[in-house]
N, C-alpha and C. Protein backbone atom coordinates (compact mmCIF):
# COMPACT_ATOMS: atom_id res chain seq x y z
N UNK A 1 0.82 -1.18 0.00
CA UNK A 1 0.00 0.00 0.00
C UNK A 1 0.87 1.25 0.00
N UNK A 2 1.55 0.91 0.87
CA UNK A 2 2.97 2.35 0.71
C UNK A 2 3.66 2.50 -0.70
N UNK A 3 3.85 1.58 -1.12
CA UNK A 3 4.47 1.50 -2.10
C UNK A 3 3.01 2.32 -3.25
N UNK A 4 2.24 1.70 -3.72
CA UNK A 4 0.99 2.45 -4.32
C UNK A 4 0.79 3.78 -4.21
N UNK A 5 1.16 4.56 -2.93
CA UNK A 5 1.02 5.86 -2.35
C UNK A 5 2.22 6.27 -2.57
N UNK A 6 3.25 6.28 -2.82
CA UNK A 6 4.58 6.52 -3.05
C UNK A 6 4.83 7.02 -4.75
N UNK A 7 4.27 5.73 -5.21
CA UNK A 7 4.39 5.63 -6.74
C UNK A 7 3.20 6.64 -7.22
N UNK A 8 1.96 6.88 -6.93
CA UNK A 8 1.27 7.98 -6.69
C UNK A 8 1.39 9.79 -6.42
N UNK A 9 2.64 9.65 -5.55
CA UNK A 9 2.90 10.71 -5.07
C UNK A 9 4.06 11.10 -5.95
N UNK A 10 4.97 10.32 -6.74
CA UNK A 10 5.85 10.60 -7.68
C UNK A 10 4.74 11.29 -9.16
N UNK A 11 4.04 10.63 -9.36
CA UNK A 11 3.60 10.66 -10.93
C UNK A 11 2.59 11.90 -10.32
N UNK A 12 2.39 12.40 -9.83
CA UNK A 12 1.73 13.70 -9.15
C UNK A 12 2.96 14.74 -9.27
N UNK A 13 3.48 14.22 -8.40
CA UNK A 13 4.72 15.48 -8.96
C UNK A 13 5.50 15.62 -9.62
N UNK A 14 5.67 14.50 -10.60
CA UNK A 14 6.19 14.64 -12.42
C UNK A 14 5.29 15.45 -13.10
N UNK A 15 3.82 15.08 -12.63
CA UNK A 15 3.21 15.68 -13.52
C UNK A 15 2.82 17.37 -13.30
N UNK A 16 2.80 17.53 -12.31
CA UNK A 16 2.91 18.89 -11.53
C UNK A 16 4.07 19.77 -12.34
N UNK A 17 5.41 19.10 -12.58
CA UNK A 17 6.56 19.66 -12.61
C UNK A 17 6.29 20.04 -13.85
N UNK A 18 5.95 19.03 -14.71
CA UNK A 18 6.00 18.45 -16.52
C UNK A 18 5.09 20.06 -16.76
N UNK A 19 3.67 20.18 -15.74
CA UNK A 19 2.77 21.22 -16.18
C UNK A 19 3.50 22.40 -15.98
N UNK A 20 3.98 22.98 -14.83
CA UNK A 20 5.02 24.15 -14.27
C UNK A 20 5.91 24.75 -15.45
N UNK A 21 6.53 23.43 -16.18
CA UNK A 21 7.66 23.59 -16.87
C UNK A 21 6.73 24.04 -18.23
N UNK A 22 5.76 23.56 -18.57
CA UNK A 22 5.00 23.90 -19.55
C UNK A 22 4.32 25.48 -19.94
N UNK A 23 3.90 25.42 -18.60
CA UNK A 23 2.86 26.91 -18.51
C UNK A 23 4.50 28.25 -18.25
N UNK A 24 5.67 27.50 -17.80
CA UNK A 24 6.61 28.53 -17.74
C UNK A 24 6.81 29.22 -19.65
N UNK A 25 7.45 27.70 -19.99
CA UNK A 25 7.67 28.43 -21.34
C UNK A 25 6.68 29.13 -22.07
N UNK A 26 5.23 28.87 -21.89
CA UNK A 26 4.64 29.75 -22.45
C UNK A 26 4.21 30.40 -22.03
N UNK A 27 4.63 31.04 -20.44
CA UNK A 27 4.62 32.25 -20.53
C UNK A 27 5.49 33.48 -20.83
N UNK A 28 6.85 32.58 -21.33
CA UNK A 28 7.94 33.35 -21.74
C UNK A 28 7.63 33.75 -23.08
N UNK A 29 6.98 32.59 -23.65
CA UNK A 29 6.85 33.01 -25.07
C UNK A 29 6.25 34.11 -25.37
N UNK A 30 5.27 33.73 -24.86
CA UNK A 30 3.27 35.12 -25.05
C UNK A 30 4.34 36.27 -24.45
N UNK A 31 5.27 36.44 -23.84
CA UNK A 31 6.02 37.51 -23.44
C UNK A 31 6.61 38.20 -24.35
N UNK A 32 7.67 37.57 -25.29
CA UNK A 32 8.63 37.54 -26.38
C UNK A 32 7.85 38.13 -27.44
N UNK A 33 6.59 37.32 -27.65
CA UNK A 33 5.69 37.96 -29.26
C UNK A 33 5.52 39.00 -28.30
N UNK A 34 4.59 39.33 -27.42
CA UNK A 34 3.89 40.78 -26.94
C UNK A 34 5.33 42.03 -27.30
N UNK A 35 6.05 41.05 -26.81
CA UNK A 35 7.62 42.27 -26.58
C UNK A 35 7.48 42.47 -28.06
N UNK A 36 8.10 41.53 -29.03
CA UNK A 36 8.61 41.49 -30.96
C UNK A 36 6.99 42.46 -31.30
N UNK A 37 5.98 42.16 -31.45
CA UNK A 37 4.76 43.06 -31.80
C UNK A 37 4.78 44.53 -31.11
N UNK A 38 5.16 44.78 -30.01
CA UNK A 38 5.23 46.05 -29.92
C UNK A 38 6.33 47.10 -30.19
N UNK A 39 7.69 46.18 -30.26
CA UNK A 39 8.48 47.04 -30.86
C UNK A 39 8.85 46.81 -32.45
N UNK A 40 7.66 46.69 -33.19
CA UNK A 40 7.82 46.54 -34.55
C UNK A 40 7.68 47.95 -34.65
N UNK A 41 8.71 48.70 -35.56
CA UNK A 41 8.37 49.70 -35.90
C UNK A 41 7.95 50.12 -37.34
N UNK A 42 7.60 49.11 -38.03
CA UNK A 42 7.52 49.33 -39.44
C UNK A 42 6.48 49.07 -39.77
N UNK A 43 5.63 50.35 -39.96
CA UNK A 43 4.41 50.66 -40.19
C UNK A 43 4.26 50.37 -41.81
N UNK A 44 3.32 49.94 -42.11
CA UNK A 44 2.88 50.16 -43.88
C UNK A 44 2.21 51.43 -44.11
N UNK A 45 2.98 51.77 -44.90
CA UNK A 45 3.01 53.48 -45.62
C UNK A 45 2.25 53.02 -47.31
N UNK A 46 1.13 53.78 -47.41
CA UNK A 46 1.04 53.51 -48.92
C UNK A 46 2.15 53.71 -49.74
N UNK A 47 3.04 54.81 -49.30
CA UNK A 47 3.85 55.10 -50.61
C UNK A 47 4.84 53.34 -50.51
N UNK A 48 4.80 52.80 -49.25
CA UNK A 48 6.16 51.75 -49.40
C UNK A 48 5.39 50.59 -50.46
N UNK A 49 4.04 50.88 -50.74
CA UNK A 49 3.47 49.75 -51.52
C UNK A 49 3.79 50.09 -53.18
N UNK A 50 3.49 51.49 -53.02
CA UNK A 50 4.04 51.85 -54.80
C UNK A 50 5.86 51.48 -54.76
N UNK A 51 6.54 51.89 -53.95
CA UNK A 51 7.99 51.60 -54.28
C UNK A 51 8.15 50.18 -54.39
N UNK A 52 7.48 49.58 -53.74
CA UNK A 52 7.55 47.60 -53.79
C UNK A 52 7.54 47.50 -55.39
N UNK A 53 6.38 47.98 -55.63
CA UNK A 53 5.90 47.77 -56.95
C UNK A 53 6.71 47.99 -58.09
N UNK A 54 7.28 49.22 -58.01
CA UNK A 54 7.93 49.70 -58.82
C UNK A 54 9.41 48.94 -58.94
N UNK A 55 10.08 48.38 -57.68
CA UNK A 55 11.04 47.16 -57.48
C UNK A 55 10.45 45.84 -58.48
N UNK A 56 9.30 45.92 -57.60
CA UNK A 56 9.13 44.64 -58.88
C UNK A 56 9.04 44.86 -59.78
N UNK A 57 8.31 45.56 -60.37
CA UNK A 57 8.67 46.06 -61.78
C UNK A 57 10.22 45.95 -62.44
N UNK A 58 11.11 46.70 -62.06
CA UNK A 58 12.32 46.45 -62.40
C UNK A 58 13.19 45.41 -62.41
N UNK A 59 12.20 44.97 -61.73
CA UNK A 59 13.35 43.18 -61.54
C UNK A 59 13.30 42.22 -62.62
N UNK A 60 11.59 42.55 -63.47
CA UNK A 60 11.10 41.83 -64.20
C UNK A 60 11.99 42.30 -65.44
N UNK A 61 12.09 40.18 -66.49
CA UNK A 61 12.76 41.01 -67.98
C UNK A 61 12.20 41.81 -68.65
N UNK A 62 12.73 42.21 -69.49
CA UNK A 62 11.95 43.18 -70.47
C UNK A 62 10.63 42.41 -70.91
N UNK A 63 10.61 41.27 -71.72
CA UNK A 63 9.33 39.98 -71.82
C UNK A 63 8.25 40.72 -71.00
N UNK A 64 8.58 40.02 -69.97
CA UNK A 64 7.70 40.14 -68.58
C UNK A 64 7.15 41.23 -68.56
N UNK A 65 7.87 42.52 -68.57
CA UNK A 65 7.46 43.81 -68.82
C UNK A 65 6.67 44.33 -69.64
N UNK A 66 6.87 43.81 -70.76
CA UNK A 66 6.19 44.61 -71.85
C UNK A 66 4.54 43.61 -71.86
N UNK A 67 4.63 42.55 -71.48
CA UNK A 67 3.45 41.32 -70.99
C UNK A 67 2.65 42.23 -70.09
N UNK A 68 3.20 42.45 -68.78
CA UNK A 68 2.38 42.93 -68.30
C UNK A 68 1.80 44.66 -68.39
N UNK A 69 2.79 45.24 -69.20
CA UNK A 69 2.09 46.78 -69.79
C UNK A 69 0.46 46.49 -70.73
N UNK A 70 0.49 45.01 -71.36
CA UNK A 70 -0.23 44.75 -72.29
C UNK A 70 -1.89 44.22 -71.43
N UNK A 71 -1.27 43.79 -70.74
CA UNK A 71 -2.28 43.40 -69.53
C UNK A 71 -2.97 44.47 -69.41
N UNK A 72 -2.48 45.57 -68.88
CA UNK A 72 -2.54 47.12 -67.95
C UNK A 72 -3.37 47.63 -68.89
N UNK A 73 -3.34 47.80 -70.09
CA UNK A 73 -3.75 48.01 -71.45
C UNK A 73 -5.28 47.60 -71.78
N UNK A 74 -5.23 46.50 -71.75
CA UNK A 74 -6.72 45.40 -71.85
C UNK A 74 -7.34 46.14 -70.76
N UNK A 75 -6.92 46.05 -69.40
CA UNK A 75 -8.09 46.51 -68.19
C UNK A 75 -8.30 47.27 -68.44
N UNK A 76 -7.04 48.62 -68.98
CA UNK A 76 -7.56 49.90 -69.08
C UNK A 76 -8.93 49.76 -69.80
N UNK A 77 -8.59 49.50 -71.21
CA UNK A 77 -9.73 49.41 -72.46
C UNK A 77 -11.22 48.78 -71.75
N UNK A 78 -11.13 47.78 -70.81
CA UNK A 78 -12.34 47.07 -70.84
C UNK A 78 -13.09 47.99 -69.41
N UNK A 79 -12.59 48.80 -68.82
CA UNK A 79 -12.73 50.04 -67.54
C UNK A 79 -13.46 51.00 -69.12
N UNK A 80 -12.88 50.94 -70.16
CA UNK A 80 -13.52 52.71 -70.99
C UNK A 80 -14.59 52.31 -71.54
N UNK A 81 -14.94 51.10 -71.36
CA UNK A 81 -16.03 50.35 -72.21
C UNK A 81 -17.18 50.37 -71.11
N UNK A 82 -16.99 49.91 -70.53
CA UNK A 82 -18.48 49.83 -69.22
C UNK A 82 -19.09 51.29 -69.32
């Protein structure tokens, strides 16, 4: 019977420990994001969406480029039509 109450009283406080050790790290974590999210300082600026753009743009080959001017083209035309 001691022995039953013993072996009882271990797996109680493995599991005690196992939870402790659990709820610690995440409360370090939920700490770490709260901390990384509030000192993000990099707001989205419309203008940083046109400069993206305009990067991509330039990255693309000429192909690619002149493909998608032709694109730009069609929407325009099918926007003067409605």
């Amino acid at each position: 019977m001691h022995a039953m109450v013993s072996l009882a009283a271990t797996m109680l406080a493995a599991t005690s420990l196992a939870s402790l050790i659990f709820a610690a790290i995440s409360l370090v974590s939920a700490g770490l994001l709260a901390y990384f999210v509030a000192t993000d300082d990099r707001r989205a600026k419309p203008v940083d969406g046109a400069a993206q753009f305009r990067r991509h743009l330039a990255a693309l080959s000429d192909d690619s480029r002149e493909h998608l001017r032709e694109q730009i083209r069609i929407a325009r035309d099918r926007r003067g039509e409605i």
